[in-house]
Protein backbone atom coordinates (compact mmCIF):
# COMPACT_ATOMS: atom_id res chain seq x y z
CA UNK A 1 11.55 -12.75 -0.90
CA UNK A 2 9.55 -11.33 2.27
CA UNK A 3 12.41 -11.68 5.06
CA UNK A 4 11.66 -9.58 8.32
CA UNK A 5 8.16 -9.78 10.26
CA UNK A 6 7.17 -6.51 12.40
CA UNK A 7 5.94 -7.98 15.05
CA UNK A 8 3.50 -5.56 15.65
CA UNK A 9 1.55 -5.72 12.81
CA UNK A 10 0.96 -9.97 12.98
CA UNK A 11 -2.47 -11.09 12.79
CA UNK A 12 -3.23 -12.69 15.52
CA UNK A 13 -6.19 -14.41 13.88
CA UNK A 14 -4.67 -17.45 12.93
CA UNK A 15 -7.68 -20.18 13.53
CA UNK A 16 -9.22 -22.39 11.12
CA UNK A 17 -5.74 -23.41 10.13
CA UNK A 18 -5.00 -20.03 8.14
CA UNK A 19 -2.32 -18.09 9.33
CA UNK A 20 -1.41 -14.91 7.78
CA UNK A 21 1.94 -13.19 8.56
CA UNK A 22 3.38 -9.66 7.75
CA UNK A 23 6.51 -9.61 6.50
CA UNK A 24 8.28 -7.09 5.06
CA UNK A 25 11.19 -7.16 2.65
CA UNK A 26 13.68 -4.30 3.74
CA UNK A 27 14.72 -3.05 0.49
CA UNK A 28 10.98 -2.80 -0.88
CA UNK A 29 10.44 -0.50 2.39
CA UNK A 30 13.50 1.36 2.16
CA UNK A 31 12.27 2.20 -1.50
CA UNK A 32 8.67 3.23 -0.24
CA UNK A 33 10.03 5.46 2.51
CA UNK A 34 11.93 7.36 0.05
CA UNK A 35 9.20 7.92 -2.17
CA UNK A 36 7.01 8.39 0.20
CA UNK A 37 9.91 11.06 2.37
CA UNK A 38 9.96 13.12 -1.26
CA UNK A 39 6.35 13.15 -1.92
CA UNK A 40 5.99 14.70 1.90
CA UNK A 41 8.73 17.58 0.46
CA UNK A 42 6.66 17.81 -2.96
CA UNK A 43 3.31 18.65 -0.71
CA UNK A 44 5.16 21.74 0.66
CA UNK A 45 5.82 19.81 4.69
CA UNK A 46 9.23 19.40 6.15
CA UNK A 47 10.25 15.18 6.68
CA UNK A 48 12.66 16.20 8.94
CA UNK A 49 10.33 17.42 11.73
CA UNK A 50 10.07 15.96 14.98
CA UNK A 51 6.38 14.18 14.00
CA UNK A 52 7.15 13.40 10.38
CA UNK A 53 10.66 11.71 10.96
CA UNK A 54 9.16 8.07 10.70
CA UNK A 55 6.10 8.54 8.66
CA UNK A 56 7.51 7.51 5.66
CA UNK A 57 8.45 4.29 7.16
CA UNK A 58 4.93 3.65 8.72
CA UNK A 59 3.03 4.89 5.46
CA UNK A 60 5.42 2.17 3.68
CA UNK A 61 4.59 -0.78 5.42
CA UNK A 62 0.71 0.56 5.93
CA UNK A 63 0.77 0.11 1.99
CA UNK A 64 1.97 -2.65 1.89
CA UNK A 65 -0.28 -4.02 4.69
CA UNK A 66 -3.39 -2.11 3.06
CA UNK A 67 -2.27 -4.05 -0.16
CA UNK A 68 -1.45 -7.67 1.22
CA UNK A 69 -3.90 -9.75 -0.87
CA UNK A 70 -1.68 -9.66 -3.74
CA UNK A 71 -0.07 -12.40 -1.88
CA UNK A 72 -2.93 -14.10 -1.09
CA UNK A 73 -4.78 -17.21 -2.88
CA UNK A 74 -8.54 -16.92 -2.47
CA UNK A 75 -9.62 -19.64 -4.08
CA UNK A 76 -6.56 -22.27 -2.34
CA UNK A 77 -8.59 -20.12 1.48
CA UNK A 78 -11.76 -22.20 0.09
CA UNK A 79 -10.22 -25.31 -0.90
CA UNK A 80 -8.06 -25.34 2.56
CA UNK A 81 -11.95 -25.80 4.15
CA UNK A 82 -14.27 -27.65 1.58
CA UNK A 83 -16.27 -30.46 2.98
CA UNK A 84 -18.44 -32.90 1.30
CA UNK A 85 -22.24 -32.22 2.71
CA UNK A 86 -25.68 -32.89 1.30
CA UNK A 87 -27.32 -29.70 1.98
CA UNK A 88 -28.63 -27.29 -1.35
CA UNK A 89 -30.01 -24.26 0.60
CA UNK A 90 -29.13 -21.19 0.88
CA UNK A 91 -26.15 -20.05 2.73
CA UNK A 92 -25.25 -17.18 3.46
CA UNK A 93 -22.30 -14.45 4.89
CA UNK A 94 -23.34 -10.64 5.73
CA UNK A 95 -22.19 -7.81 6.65
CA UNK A 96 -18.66 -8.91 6.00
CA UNK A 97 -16.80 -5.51 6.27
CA UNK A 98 -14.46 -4.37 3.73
CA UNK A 99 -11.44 -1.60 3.33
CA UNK A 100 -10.37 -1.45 0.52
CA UNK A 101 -7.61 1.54 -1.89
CA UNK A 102 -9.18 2.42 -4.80
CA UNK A 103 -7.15 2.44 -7.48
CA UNK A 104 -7.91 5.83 -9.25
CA UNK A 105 -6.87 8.00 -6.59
CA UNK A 106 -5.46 5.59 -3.81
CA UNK A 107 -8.60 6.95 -1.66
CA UNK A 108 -10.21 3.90 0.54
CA UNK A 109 -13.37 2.94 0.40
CA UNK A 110 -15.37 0.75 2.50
CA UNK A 111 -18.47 -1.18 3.52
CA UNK A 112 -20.17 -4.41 4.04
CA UNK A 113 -20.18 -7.10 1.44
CA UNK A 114 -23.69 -9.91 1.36
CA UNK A 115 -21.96 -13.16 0.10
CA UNK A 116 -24.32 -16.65 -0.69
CA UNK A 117 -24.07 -19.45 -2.58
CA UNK A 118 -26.14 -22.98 -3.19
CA UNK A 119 -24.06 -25.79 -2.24
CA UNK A 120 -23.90 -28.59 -4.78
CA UNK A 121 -22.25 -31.16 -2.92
CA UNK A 122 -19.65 -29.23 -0.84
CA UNK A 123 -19.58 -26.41 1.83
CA UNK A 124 -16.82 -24.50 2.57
CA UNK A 125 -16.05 -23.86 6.07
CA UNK A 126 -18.05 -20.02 7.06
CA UNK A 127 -14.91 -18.06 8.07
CA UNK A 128 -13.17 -18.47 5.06
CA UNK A 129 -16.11 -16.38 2.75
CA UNK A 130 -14.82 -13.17 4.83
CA UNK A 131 -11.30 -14.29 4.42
CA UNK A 132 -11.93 -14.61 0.39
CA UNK A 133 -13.47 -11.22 0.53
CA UNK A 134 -10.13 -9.51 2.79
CA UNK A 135 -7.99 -11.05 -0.10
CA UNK A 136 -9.29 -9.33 -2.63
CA UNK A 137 -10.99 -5.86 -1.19
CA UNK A 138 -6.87 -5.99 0.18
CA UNK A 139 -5.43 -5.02 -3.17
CA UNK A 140 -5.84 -1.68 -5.16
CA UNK A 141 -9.19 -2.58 -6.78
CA UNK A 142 -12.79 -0.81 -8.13
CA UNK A 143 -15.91 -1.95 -6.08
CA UNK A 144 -17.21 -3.45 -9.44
CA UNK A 145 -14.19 -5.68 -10.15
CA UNK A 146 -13.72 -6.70 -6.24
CA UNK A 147 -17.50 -7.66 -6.19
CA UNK A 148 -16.83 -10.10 -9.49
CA UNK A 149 -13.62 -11.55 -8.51
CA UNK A 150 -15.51 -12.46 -4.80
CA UNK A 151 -18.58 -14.18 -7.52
CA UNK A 152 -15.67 -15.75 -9.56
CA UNK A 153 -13.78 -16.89 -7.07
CA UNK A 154 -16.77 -19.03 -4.80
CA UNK A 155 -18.17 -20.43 -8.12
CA UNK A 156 -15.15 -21.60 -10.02
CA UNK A 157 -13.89 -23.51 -6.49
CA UNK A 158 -17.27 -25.05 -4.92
CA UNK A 159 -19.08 -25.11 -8.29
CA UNK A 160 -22.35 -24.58 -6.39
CA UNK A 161 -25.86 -24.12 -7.94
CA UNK A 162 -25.59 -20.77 -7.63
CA UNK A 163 -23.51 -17.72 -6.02
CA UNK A 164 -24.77 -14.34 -5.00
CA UNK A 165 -23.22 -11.20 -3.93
CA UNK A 166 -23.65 -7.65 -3.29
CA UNK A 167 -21.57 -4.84 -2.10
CA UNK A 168 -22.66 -1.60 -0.56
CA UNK A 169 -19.41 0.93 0.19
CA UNK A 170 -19.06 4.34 0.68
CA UNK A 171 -15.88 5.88 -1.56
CA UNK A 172 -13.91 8.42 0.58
CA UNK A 173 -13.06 9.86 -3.39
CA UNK A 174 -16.69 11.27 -3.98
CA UNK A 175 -16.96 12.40 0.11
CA UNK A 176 -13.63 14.22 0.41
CA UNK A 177 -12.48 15.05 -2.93
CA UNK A 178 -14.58 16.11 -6.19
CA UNK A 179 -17.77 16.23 -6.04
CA UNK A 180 -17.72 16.30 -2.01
CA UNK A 181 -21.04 14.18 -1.63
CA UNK A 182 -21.32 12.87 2.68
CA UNK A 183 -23.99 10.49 2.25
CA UNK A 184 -23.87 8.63 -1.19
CA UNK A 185 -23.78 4.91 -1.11
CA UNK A 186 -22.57 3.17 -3.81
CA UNK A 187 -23.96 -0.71 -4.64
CA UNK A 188 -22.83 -3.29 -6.71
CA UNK A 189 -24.31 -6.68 -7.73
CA UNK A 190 -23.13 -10.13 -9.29
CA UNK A 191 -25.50 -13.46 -9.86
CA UNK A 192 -24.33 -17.11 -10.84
CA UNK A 193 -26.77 -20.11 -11.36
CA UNK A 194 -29.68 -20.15 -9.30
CA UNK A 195 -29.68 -16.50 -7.89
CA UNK A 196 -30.41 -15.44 -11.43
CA UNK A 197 -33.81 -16.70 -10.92
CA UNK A 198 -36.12 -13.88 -9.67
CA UNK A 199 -37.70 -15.52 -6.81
CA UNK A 200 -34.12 -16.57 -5.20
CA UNK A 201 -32.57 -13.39 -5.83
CA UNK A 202 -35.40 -11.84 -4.35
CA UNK A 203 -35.42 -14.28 -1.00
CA UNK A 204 -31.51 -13.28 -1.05
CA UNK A 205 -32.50 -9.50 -1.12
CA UNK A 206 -35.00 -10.15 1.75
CA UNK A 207 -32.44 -12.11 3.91
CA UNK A 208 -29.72 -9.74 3.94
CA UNK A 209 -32.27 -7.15 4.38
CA UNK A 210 -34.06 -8.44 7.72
CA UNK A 211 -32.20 -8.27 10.96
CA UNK A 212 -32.37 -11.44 12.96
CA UNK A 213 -30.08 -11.21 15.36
């Protein structure tokens, strides 16, 4: 069980009724920082100099803060802010940023995520689409899975006439590493119900397209 909060890494975003704490089991960071204090000895650095002394603690609980939508329920963040409302329009969330590990070389990634779905009954209350997206870009993940689970996770909760959402991130894997490319985007795409009709996925692509603020 998670049994000490550092204090310094609370969220202090705690409106809406959704309060997320960190808290750290001791003996789960006492394990990272030992990894994490060899691996620094296996890459040829000294853990016992003056600026290295704690970074195996910090890079421990950065993990497990980078990785803190494992304990996370996306679809109970929807249901905690579903209200009944007779609207079947288009609604939409975009440029939700997202950080995310990937999982094939623990390399971030990150972007903006374009979420929207048709109500059929019941809206969901707007903060908690970004929240749903944190939950699961905040676990070791592949942009193509994270953009499903986010499609998955609004349509099997609201059951709305349709859900729609696209993901553009850059992969720090392909900029720094490999094939060293700066500029490539990478974009990925996921359609429910009504958004598989051309004409609404194409007023979807317009919307998050135009800038109207």
């Amino acid at each position: 069980m998670k049994d000490t909060i550092d204090r310094e890494m609370i969220d202090e975003n705690m409106m809406d009724g959704y309060e997320k704490l960190d808290v750290y089991n001791q003996d789960t960071i006492r394990k990272l920082s030992s990894n994490y204090h060899d691996i620094l000895k296996l890459v040829g650095e000294d853990p016992e100099r003056d600026g290295l002394i704690k970074t195996p603690e910090r890079v421990a609980k950065a993990m497990l803060y980078l990785t803190h939508g494992y304990d996370l329920d996306p679809e109970q963040i929807l249901r905690s802010a579903m209200f009944e409302e007779d609207y079947k329009e288009m609604v939409i969330v975009k440029d939700i940023e997202i950080y995310s590990m990937c999982e094939h070389h623990l390399i971030p990634f990150f972007g903006k995520a374009h979420v929207a779905y048709i109500p059929n009954g019941h809206i969901v209350g707007l903060s908690k689409i970004p929240r749903v997206v944190d939950a699961y870009a905040r676990r070791l993940q592949v942009q193509e899975r994270l953009t499903r689970q986010i499609k998955e996770c609004l349509h099997n909760t609201l059951q709305p006439l349709g859900v729609a959402v696209v993901i553009e991130a850059i992969h720090m894997c392909m900029s720094m590493r490999g094939i060293q490319k700066q500029n490539s985007v990478t974009t990925t795409s996921d359609f429910t119900g009504e958004f598989l009709k051309v004409a609404t996925r194409e007023e979807f692509i317009h919307l998050i397209g135009s800038r109207l603020h």
